[in-house]
Protein backbone atom coordinates (compact mmCIF):
# COMPACT_ATOMS: atom_id res chain seq x y z
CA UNK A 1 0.00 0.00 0.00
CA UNK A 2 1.21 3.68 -0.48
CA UNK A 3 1.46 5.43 2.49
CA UNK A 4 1.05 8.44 1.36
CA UNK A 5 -1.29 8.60 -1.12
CA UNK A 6 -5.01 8.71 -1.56
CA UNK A 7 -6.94 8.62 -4.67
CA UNK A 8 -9.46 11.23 -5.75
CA UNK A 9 -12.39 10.25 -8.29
CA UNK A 10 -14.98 12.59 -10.41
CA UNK A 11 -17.32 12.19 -12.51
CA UNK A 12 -17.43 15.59 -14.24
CA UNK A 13 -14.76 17.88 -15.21
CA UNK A 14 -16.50 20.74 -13.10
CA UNK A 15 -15.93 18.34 -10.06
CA UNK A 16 -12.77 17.40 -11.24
CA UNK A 17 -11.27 21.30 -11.60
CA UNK A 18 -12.94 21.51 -8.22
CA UNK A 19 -10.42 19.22 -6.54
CA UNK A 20 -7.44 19.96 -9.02
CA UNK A 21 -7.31 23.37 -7.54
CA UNK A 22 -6.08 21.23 -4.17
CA UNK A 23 -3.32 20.59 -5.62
CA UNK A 24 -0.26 21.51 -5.77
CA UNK A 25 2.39 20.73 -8.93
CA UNK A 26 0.01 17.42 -10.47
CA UNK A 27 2.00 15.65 -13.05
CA UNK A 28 0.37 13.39 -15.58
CA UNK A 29 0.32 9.42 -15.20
CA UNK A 30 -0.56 7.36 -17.32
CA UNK A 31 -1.83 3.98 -17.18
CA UNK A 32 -0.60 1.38 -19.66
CA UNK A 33 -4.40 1.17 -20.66
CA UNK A 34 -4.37 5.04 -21.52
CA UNK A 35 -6.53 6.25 -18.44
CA UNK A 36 -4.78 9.37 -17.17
CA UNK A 37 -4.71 10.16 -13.62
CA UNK A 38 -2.88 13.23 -12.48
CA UNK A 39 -0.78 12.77 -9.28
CA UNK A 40 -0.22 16.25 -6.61
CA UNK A 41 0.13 17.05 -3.31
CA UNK A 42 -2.59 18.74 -0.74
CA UNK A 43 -1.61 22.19 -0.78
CA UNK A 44 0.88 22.46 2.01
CA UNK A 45 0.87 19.19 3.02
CA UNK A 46 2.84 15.94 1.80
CA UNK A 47 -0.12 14.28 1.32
CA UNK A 48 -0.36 12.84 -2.05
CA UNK A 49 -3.29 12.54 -4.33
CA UNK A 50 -3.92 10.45 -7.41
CA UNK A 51 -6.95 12.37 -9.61
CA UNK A 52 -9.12 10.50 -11.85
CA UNK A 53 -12.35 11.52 -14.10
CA UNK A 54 -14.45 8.64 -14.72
CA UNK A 55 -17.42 9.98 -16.29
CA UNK A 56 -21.14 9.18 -15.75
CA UNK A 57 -22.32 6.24 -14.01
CA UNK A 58 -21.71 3.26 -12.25
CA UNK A 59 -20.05 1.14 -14.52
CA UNK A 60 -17.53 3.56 -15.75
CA UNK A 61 -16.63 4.56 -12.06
CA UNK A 62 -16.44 0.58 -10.98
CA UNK A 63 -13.78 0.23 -13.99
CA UNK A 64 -12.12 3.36 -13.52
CA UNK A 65 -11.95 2.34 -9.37
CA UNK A 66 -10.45 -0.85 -9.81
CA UNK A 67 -7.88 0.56 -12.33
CA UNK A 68 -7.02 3.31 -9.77
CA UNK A 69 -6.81 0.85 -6.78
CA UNK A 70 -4.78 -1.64 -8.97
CA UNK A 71 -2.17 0.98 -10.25
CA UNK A 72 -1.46 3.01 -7.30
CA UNK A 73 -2.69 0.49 -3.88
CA UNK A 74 -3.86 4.18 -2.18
CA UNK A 75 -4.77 4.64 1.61
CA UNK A 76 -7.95 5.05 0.67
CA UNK A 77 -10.83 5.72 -2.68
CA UNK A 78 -12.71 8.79 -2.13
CA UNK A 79 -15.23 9.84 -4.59
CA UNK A 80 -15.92 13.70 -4.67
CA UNK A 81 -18.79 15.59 -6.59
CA UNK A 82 -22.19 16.84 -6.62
CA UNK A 83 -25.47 15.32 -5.88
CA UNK A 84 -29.15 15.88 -5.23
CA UNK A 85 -30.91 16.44 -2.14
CA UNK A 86 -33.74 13.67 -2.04
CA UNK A 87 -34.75 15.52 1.76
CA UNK A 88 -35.44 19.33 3.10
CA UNK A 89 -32.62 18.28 5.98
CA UNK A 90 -29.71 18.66 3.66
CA UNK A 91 -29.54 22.10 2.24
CA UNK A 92 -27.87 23.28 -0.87
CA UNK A 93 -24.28 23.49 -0.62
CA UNK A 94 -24.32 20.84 2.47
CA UNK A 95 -21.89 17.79 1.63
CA UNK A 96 -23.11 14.74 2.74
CA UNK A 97 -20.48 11.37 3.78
CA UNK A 98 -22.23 8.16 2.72
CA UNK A 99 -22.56 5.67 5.84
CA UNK A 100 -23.95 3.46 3.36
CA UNK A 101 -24.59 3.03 -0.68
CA UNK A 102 -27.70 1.73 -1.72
CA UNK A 103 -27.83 0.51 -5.79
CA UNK A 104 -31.67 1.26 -6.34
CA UNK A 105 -32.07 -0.50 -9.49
CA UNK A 106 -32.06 -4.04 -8.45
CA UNK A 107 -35.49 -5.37 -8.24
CA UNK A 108 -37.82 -7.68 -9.39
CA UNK A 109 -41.00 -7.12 -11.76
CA UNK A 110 -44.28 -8.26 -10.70
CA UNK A 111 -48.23 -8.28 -11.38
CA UNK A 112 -48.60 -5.93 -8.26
CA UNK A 113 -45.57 -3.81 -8.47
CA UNK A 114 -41.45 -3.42 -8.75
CA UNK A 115 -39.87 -5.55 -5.56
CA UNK A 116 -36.92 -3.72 -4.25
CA UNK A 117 -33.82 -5.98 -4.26
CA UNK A 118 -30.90 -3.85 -3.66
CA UNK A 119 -27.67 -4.16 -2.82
CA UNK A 120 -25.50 -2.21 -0.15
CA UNK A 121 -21.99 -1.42 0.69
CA UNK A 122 -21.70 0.02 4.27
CA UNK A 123 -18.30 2.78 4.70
CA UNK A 124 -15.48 1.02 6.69
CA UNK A 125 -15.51 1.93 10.66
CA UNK A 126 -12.02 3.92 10.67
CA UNK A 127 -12.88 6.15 7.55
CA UNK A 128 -16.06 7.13 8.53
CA UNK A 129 -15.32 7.69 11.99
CA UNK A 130 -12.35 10.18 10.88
CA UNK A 131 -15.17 11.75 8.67
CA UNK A 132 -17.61 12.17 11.98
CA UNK A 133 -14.17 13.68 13.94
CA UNK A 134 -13.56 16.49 11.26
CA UNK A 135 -17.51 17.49 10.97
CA UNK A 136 -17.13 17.99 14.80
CA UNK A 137 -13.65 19.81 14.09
CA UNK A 138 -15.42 21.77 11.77
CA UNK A 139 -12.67 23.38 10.28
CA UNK A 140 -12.14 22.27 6.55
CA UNK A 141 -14.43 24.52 4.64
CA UNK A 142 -12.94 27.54 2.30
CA UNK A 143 -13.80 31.18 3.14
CA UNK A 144 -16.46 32.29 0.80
CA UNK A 145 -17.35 35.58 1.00
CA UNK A 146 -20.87 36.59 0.68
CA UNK A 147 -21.92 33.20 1.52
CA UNK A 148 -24.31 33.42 4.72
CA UNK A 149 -24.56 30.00 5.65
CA UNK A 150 -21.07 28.08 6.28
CA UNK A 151 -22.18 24.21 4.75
CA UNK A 152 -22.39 21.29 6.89
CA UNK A 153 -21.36 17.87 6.62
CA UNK A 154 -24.08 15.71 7.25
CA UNK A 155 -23.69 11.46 7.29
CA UNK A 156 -26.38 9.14 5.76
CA UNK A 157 -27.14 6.79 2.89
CA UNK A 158 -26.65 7.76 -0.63
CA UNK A 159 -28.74 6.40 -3.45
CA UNK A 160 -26.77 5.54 -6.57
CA UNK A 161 -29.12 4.69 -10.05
CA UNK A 162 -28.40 4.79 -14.02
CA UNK A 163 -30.51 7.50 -14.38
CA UNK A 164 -30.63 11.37 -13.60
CA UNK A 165 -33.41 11.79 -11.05
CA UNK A 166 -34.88 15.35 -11.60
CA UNK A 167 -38.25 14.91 -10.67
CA UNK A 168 -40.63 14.86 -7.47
CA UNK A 169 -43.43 13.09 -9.22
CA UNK A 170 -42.69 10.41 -11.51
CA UNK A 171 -43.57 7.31 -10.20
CA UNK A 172 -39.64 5.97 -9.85
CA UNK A 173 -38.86 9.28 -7.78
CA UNK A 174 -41.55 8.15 -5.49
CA UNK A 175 -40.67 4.71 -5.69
CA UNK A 176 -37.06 5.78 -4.24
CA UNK A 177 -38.70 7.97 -1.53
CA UNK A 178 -41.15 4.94 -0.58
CA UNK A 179 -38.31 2.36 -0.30
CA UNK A 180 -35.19 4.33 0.15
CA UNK A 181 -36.30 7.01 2.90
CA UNK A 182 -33.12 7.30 4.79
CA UNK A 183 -31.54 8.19 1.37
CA UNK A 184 -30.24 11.82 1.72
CA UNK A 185 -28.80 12.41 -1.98
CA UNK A 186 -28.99 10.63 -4.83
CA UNK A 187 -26.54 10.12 -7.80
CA UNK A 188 -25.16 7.65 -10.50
CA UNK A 189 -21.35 6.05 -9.47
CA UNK A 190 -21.38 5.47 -5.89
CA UNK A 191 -22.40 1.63 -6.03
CA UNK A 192 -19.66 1.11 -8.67
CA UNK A 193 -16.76 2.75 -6.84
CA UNK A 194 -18.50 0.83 -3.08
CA UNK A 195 -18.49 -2.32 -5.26
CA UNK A 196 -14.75 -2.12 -7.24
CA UNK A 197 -13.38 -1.09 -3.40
CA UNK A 198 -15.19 -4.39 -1.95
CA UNK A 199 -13.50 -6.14 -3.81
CA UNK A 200 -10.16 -5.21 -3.66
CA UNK A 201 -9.96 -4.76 -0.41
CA UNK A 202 -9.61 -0.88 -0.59
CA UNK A 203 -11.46 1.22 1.62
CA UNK A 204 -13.77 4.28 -0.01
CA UNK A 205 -15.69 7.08 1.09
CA UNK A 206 -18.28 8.82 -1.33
CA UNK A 207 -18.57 12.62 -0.76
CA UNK A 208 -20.90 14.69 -2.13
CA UNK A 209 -21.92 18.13 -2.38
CA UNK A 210 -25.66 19.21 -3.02
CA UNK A 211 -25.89 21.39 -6.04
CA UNK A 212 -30.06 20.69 -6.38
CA UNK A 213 -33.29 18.78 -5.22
CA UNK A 214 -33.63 15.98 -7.85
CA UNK A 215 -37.03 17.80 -8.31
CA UNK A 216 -37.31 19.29 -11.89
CA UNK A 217 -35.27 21.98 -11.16
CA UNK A 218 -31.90 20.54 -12.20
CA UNK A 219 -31.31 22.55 -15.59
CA UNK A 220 -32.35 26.03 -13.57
CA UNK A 221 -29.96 28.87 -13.32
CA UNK A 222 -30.28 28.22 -9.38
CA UNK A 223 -28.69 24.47 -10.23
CA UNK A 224 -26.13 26.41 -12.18
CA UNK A 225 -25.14 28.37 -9.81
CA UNK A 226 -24.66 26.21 -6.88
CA UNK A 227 -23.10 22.99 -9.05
CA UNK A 228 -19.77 24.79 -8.79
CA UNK A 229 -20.34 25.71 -4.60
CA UNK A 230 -21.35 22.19 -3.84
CA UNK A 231 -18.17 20.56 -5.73
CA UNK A 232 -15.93 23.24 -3.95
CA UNK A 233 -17.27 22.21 -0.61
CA UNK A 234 -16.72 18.40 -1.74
CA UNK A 235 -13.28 19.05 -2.79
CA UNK A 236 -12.71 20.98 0.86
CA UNK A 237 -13.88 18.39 2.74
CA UNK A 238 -12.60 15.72 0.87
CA UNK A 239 -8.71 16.88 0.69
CA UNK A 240 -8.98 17.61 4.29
CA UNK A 241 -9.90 13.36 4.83
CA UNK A 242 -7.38 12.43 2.48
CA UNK A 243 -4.60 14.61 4.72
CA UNK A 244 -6.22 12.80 7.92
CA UNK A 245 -6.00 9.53 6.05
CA UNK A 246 -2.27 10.05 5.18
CA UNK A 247 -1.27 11.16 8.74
CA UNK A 248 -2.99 8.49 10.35
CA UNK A 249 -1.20 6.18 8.13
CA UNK A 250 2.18 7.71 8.86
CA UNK A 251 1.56 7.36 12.73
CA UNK A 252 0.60 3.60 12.55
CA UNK A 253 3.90 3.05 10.78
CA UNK A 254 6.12 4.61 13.23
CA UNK A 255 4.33 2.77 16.10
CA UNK A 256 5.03 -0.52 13.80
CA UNK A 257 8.61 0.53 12.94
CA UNK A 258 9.01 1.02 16.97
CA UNK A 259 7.53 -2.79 17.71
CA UNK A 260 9.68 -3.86 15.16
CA UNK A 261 12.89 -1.93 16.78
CA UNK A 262 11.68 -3.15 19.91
CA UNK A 263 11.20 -6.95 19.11
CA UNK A 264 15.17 -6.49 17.21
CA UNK A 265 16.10 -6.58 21.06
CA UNK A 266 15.78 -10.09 20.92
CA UNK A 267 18.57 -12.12 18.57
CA UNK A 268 15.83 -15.55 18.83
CA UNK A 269 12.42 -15.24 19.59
CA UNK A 270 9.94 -18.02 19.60
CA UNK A 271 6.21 -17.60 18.39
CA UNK A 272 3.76 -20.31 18.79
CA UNK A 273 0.81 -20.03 16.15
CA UNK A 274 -0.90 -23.53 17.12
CA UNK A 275 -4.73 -22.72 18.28
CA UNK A 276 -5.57 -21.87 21.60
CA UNK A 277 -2.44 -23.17 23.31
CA UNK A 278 0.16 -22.09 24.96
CA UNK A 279 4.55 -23.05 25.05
CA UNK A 280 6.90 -22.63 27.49
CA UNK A 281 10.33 -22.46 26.56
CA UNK A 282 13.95 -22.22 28.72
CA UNK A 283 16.40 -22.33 26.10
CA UNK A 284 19.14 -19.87 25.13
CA UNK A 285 17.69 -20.32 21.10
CA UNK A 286 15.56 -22.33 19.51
CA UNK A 287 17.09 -23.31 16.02
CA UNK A 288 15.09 -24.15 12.67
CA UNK A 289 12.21 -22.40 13.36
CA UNK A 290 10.95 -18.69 11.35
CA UNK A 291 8.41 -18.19 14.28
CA UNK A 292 7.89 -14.96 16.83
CA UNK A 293 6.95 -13.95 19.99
CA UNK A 294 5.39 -10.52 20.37
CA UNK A 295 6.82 -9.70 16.87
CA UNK A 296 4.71 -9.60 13.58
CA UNK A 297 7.03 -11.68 10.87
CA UNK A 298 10.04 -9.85 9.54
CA UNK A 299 9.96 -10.32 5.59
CA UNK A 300 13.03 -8.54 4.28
CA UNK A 301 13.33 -10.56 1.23
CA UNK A 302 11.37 -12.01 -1.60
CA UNK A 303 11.71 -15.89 -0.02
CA UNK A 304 11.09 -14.48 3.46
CA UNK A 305 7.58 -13.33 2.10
CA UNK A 306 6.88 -16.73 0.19
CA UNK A 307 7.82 -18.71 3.58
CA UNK A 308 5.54 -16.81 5.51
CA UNK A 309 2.95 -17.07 2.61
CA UNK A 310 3.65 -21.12 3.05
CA UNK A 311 3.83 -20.78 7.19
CA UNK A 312 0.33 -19.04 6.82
CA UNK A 313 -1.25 -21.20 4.45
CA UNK A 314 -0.76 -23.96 7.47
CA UNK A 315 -2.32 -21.76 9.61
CA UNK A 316 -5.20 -21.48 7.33
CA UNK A 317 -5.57 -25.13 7.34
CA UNK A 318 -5.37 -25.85 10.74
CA UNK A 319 -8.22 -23.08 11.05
CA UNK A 320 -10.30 -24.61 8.40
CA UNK A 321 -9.84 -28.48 10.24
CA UNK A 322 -11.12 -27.30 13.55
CA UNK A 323 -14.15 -25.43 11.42
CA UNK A 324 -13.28 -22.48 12.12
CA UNK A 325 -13.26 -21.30 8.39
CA UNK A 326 -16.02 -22.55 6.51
CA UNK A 327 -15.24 -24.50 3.36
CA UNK A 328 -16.23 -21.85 0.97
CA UNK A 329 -14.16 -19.22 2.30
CA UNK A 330 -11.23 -21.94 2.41
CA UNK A 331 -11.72 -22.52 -0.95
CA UNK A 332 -11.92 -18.68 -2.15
CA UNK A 333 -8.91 -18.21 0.63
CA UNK A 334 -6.40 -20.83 -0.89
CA UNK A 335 -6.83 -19.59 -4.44
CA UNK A 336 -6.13 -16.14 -3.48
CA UNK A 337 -3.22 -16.87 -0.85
CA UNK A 338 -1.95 -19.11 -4.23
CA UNK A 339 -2.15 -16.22 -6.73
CA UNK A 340 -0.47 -14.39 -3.89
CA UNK A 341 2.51 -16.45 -3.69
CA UNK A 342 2.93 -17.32 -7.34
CA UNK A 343 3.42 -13.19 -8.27
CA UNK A 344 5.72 -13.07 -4.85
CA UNK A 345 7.62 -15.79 -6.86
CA UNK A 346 8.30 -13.45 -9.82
CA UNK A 347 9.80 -10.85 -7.64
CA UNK A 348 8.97 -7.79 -9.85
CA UNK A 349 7.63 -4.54 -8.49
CA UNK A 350 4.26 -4.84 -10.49
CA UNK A 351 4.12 -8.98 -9.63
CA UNK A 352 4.40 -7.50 -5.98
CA UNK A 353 1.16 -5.41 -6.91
CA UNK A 354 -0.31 -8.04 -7.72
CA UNK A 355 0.12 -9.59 -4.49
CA UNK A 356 -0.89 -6.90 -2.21
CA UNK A 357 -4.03 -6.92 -3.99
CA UNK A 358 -4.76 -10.99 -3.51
CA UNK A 359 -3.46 -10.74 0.19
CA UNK A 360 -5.76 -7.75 0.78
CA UNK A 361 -8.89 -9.70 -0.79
CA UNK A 362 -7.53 -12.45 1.34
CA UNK A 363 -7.95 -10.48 4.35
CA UNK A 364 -11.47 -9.58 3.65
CA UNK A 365 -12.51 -13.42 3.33
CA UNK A 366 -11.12 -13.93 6.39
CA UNK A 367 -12.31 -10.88 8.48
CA UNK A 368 -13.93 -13.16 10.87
CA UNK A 369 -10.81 -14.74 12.59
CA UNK A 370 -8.95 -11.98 14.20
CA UNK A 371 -5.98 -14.45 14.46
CA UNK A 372 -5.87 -15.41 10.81
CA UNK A 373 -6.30 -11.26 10.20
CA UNK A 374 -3.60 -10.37 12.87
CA UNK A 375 -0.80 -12.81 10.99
CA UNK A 376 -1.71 -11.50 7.55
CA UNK A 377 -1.76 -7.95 8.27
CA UNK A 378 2.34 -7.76 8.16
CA UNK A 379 2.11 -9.79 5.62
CA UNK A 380 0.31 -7.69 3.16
CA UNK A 381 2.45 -4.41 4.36
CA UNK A 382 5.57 -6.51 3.62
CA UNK A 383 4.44 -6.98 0.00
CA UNK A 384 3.25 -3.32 -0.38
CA UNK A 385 6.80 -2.53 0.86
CA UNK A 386 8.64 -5.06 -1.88
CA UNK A 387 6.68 -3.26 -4.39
């Protein structure tokens, strides 16, 4: 993973310009595919931030995502822009912080009606609760002069369909009200960037500033007018999370680089990783053995990663004999812990990509056994680091 680096999405250029101005000295990057991202820092800061534009709706932002997440491995996905207000509660040039993404347009068709069958992608803990800590802060938004009310962030769902919603009326705008009432904006990408970051194992927080109402008043010269507000309040809020994001990053690595200088104390140390038991040990060394005691795994080389890769893929097993790992996640667990150790193998920085990606996948199959999570977690910052 990078560090220091979070990236940025839009779907329009206004939004885009919007969190361009940000930055300071962006430099084009291009992907091998021919998507261009442009890579700055946070005014003032050394927090760095990949920009992308992925256009209109959800599939375009879920390939886009995944291309982002794949090339650069970022802190974090946030997805900045402009939205409509579905409620009175959020006013115009509020920004709202999704808790939770709902894709409206699953359903099923019948005789007495369209069935609801959505699907939702809830905001990891840590991101949103750094989001809650700087609404409290309340300290990110610009100076606008003139402006009489200073926008709020406000935290709810978010509502993400195919279509623009500008109506108050039609019978799919109340359809969305009747089933999707603790919506408080509604757009068109959020499901695909919640969707490409569940499954890669990156986190992602949609932001959005309200520019209307999503009730027929969309092409107005009012919308006009506040489009540009609401994506500058976006882009405030969200380059203020991404420097939070970065810091917080920073600070867990020192405190790991200070375990790690800690646990160097200790010329042999002994870890045992068998399930719920315990060793005792009086011995000057212990010899043959690449296990710790309070120490995560110290991968320094390419075969160091691959024989912890092996030593966890034991662990796995042992989990999944005493049932504690179902067989389906096993068998979605191996194939990714394989594909991780096969790029290790290759020992190239983008093979090393690769793996980061599988191990953090891994880690989300296995999110239930904080054991199996706390032994892969160095893991997967030992191949970001190789890459």
């Amino acid at each position: 993973m990078s560090n220091d680096l979070v990236v940025i999405l839009t779907a329009l250029n206004l939004e885009y310009q919007a969190v361009r101005r940000k930055l300071a000295s962006p430099q084009v990057h291009r992907h091998e595919r021919g998507t261009r991202f442009e890579v700055g820092t946070v005014q003032g800061t050394s927090c760095r931030v990949a920009l992308g534009l992925t256009n209109k709706g959800n599939h375009s932002a879920a390939v886009i995502a995944e291309r982002a997440i794949q090339e650069f491995s970022p802190v974090a996905v946030l997805f900045v822009g402009v939205a409509g207000a579905l409620w009175e509660s959020a006013r115009l040039g509020d920004v709202v912080m999704a808790t939770h993404v709902y894709a409206y347009h699953g359903g099923t068709s019948e005789d007495d009606g369209l069935k609801p069958r959505p699907r939702v992608w809830e905001t990891a803990h840590g991101i949103s609760q750094l989001g809650l800590h700087l609404a409290r802060v309340n300290d990110w938004a610009d100076d606008m002069p003139g402006h009489v009310h200073a926008p709020q962030v406000r935290f709810g769902a978010i509502a993400a369909g195919e279509v623009v919603q500008n109506s108050k009326i039609s019978a799919e705008a109340r359809w969305i009200r009747q089933h999707y009432n603790d919506a408080l904006a509604i757009e068109m990408e959020a499901a695909g960037v919640a969707q490409a970051g569940h499954l890669n194992g990156a986190s992602v927080a949609i932001i959005r500033g309200i520019s209307d109402r999503a009730d027929g008043t969309k092409s107005s010269a009012e919308d006009r007018n506040w489009q540009p507000r609401a994506a500058a309040n976006a882009a405030a809020f969200a380059a203020r999370l991404a420097v939070e994001l970065v810091g917080e990053q920073e600070q867990i690595a020192m405190s790991q680089e200070d375990r790690a200088h800690r646990a160097g104390s200790f010329k042999e140390s002994v870890s045992n990783t068998a399930h719920n038991s315990t060793v005792g040990i009086m011995a000057g060394s212990v010899k043959e053995s690449s296990v710790y005691v309070n120490a995560d795994p110290k991968v320094i080389s390419p075969a160091d990663l691959v024989a912890e890769l092996d030593s966890f893929r034991e662990q796995l097993k042992r989990h999944h004999a005493e049932g504690a790992v179902d067989d389906d996640t096993d068998r979605e667990a191996q194939a990714e812990l394989g594909f991780a150790r096969r790029a290790a193998r290759e020992n190239t920085p983008e093979s090393y990509k690769r793996a980061t990606m599988a191990l953090k996948r891994l880690r989300g199959l296995i999110a239930e056994s904080p054991e199996l999570v706390s032994r892969l977690a160095p893991l997967v910052v030992a191949a970001g680091d190789l890459s």
